[in-house]
C-alpha atoms as a PDB file:
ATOM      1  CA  UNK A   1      40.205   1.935  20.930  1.00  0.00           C
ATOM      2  CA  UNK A   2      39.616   5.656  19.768  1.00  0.00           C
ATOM      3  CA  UNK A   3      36.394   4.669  18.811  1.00  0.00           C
ATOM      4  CA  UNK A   4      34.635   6.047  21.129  1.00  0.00           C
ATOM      5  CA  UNK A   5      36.165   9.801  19.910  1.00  0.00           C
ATOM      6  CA  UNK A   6      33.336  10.339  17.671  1.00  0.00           C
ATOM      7  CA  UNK A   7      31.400   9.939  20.680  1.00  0.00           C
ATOM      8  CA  UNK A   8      32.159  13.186  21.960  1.00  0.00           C
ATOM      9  CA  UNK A   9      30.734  15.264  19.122  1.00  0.00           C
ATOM     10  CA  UNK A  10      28.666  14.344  16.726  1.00  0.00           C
ATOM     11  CA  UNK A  11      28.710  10.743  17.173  1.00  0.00           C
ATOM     12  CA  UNK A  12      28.739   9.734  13.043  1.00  0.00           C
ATOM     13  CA  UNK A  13      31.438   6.562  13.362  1.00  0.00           C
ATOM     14  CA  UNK A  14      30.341   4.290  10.524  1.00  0.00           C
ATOM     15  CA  UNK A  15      32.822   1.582  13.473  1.00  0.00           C
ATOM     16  CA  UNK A  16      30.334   1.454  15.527  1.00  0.00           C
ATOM     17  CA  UNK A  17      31.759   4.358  17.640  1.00  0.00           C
ATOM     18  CA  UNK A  18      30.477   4.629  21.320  1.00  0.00           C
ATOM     19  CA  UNK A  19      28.168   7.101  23.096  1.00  0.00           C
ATOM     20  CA  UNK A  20      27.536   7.151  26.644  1.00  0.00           C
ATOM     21  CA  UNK A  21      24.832   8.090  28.748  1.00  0.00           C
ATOM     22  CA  UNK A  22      26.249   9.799  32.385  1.00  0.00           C
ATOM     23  CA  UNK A  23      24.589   8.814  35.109  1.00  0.00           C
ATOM     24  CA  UNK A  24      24.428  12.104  37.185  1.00  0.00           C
ATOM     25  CA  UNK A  25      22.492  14.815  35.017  1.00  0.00           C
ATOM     26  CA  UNK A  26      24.296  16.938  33.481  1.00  0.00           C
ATOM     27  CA  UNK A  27      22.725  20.799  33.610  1.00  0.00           C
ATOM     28  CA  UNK A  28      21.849  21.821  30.315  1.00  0.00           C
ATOM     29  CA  UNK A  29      22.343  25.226  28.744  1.00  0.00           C
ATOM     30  CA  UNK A  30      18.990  26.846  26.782  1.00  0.00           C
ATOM     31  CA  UNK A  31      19.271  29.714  25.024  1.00  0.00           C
ATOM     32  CA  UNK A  32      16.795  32.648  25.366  1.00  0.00           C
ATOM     33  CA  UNK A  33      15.822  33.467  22.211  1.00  0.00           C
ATOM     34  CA  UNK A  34      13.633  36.089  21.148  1.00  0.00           C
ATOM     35  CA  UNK A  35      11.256  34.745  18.386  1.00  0.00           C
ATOM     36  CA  UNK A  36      12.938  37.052  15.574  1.00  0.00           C
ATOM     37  CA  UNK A  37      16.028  35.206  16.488  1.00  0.00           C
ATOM     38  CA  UNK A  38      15.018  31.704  15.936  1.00  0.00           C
ATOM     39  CA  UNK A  39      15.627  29.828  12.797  1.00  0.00           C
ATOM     40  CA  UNK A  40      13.390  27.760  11.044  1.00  0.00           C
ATOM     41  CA  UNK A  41      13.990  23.485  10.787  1.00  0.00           C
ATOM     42  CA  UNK A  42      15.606  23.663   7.699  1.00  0.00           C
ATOM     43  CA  UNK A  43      17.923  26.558   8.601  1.00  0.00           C
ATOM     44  CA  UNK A  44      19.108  25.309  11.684  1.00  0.00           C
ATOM     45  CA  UNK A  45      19.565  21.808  10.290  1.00  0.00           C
ATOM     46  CA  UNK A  46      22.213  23.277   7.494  1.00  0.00           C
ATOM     47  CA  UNK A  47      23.919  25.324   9.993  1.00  0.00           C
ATOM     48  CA  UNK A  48      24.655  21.977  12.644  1.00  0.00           C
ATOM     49  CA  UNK A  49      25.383  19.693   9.823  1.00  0.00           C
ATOM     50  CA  UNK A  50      27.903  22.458   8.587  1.00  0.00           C
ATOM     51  CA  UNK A  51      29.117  21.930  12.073  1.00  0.00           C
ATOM     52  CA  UNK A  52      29.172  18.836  12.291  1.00  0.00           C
ATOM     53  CA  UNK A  53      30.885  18.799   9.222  1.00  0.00           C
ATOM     54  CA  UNK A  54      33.683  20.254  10.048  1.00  0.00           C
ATOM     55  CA  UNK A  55      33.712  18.921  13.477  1.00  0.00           C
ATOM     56  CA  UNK A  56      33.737  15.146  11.647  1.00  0.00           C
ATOM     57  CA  UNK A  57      36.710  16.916   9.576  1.00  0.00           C
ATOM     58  CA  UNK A  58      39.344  17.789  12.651  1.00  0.00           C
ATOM     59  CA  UNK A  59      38.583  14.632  14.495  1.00  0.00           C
ATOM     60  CA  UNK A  60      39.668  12.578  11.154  1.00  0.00           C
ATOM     61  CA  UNK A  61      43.055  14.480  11.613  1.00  0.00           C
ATOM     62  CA  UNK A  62      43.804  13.161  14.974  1.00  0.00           C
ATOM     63  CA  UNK A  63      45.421   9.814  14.512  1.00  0.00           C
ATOM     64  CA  UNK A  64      43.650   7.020  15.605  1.00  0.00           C
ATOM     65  CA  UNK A  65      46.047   5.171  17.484  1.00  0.00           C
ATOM     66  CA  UNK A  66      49.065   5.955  19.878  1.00  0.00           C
ATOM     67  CA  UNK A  67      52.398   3.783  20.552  1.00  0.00           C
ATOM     68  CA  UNK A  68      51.452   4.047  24.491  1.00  0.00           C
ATOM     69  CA  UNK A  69      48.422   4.640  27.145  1.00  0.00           C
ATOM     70  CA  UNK A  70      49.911   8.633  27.884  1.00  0.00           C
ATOM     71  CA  UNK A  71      50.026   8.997  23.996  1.00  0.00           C
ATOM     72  CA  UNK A  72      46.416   7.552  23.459  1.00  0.00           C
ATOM     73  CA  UNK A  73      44.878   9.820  26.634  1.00  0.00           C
ATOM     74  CA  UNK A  74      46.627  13.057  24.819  1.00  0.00           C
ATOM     75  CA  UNK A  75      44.766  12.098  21.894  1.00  0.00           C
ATOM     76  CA  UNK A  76      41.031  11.434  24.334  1.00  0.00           C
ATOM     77  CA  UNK A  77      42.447  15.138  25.305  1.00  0.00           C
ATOM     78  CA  UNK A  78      42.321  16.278  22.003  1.00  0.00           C
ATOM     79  CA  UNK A  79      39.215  15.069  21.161  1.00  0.00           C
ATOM     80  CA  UNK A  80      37.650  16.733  24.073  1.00  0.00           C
ATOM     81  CA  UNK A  81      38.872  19.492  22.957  1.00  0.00           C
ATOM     82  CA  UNK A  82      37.706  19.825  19.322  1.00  0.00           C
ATOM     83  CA  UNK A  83      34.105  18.688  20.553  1.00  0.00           C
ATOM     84  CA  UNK A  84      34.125  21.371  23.203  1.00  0.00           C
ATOM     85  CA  UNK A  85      34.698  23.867  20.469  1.00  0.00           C
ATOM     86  CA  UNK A  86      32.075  22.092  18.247  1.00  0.00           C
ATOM     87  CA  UNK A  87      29.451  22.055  20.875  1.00  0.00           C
ATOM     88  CA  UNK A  88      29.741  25.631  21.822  1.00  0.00           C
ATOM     89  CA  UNK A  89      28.945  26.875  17.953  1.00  0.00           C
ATOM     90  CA  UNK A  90      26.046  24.197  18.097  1.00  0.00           C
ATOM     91  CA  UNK A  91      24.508  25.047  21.199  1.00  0.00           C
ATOM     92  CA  UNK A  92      24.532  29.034  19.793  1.00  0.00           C
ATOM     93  CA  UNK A  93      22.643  28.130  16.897  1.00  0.00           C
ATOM     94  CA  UNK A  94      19.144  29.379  17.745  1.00  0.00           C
ATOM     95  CA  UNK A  95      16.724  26.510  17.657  1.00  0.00           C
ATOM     96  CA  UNK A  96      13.829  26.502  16.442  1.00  0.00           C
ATOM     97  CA  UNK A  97      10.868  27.006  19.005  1.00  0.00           C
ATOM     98  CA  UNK A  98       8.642  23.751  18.261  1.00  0.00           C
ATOM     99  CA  UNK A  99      11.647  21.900  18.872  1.00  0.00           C
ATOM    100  CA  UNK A 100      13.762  22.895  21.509  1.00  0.00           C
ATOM    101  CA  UNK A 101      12.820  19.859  24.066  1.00  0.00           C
ATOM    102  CA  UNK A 102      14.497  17.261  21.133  1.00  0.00           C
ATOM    103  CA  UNK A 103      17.002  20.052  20.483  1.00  0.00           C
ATOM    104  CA  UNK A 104      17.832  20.334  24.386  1.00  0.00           C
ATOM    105  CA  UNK A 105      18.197  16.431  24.600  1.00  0.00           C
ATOM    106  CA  UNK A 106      20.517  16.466  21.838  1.00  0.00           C
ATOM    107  CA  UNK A 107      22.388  18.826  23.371  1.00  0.00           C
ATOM    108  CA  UNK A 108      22.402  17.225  26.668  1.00  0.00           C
ATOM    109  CA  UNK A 109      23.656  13.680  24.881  1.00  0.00           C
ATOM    110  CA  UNK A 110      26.522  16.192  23.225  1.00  0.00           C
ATOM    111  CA  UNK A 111      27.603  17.116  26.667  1.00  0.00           C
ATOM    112  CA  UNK A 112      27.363  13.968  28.286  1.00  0.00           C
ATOM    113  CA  UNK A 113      29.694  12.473  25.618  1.00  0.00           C
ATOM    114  CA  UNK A 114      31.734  14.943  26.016  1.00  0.00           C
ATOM    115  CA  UNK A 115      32.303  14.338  29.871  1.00  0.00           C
ATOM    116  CA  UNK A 116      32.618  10.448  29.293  1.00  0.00           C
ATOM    117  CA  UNK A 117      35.654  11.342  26.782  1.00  0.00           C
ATOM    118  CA  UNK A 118      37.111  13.485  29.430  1.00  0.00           C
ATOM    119  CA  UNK A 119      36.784  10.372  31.634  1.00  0.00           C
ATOM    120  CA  UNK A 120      38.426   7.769  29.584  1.00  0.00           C
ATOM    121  CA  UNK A 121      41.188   9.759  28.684  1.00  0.00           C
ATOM    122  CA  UNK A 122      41.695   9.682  32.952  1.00  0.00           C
ATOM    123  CA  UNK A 123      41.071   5.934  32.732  1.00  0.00           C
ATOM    124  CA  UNK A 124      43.551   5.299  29.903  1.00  0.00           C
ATOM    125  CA  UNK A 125      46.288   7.222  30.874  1.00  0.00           C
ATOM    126  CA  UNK A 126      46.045   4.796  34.739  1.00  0.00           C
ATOM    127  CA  UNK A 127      45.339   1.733  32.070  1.00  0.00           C
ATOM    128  CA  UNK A 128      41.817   1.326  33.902  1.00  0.00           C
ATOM    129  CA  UNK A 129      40.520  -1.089  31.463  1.00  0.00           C
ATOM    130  CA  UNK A 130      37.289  -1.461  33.418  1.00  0.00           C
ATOM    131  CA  UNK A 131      36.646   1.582  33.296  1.00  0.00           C
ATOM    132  CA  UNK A 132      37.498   2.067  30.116  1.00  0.00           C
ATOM    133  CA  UNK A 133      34.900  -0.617  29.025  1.00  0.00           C
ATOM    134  CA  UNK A 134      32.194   1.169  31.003  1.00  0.00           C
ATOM    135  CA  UNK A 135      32.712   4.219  29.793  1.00  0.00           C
ATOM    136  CA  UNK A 136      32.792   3.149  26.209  1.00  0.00           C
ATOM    137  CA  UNK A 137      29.385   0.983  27.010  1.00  0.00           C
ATOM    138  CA  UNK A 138      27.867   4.265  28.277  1.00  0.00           C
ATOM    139  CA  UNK A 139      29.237   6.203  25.429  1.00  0.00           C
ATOM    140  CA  UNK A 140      27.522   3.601  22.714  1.00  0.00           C
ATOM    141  CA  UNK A 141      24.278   4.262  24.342  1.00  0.00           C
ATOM    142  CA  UNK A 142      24.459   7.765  23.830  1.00  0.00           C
ATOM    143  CA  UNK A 143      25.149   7.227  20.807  1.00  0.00           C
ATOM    144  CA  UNK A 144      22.180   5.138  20.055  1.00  0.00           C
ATOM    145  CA  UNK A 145      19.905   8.145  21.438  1.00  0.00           C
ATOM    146  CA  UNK A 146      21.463  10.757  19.437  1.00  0.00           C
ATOM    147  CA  UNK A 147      21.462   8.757  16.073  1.00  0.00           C
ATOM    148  CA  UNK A 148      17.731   8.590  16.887  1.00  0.00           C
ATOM    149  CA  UNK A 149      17.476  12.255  17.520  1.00  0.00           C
ATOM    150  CA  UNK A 150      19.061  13.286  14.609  1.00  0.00           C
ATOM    151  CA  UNK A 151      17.087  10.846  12.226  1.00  0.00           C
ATOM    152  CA  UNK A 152      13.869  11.785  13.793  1.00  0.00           C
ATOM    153  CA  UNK A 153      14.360  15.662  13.482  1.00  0.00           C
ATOM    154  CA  UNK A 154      16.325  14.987   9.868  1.00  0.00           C
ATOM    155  CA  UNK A 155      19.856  16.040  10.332  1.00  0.00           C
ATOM    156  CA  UNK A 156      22.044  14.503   7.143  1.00  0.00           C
ATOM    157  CA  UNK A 157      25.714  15.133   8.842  1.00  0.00           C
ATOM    158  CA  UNK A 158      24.926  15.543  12.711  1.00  0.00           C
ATOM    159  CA  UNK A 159      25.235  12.415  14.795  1.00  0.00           C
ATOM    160  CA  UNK A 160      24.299  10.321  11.428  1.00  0.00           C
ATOM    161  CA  UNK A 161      26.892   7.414  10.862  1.00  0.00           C
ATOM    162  CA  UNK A 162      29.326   8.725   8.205  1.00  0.00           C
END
């Protein structure tokens, strides 16, 4: 059932983990950047996967199952969490100009997944299996999209099944 955990951050479950798209829009944060501040491709890539990385690392300590649904939405909490924390050192990376519409869409799937966790930790702990389901459904399809992202602009760690 934790499955869709992964979702929130970088979305690398080799399970099959879930992604989610939101259906309201969720406002995305750009960065100003001056052009001196930019990376380049390569650099920014290294610095998310390191991210990623250790995002992938703290969400492998979080046990993967729970006796009870209170015990399984502490763990959702959790999760939310550690990809909160993980999306605010990606989204500070400065992006490389050519690429920040891909770069904001990424960003905007990292977000969304991150709101969907927040939601099915809700759902568990009032054993809303429904909703549950449609949560995880939307999470999978976010999932989808960022794989794509991240193969497309050639991350090796970020939203890349692990």
């Amino acid at each position: 059932m934790l499955a869709v955990l992964v979702a929130a951050g970088c979305g690398g479950s080799s399970d099959g983990g879930t992604k989610t798209t939101s259906k309201t829009p969720t406002a995305t944060t750009t960065t100003s950047q001056s052009p001196a501040a930019s990376l380049t491709k390569r650099e920014f890539i290294t610095k998310a996967d390191a991210a990623c990385q250790r995002f992938n690392q703290r969400i492998q300590a979080i046990p993967q199952t729970a006796k009870n649904p209170k015990a399984t939405a502490a763990l959702y909490r959790r999760v939310v969490t550690e990809a909160q924390s993980f999306y605010r050192s990606f989204a500070a990376l400065p992006e490389p100009r050519p690429d920040a519409a891909l770069l904001t869409r990424y960003r905007a799937d990292l977000k969304d997944s991150i709101g969907i966790t927040k939601q099915v930790a809700d759902a568990v702990a009032k054993q809303d299996t429904k909703k549950v389901a449609q949560l995880t459904a939307a999470a999978k399809r976010l999932q989808l999209d960022r794989r794509k992202i991240a193969k497309r602009y050639g991350f090796r760690f970020c939203g890349v099944a692990q």
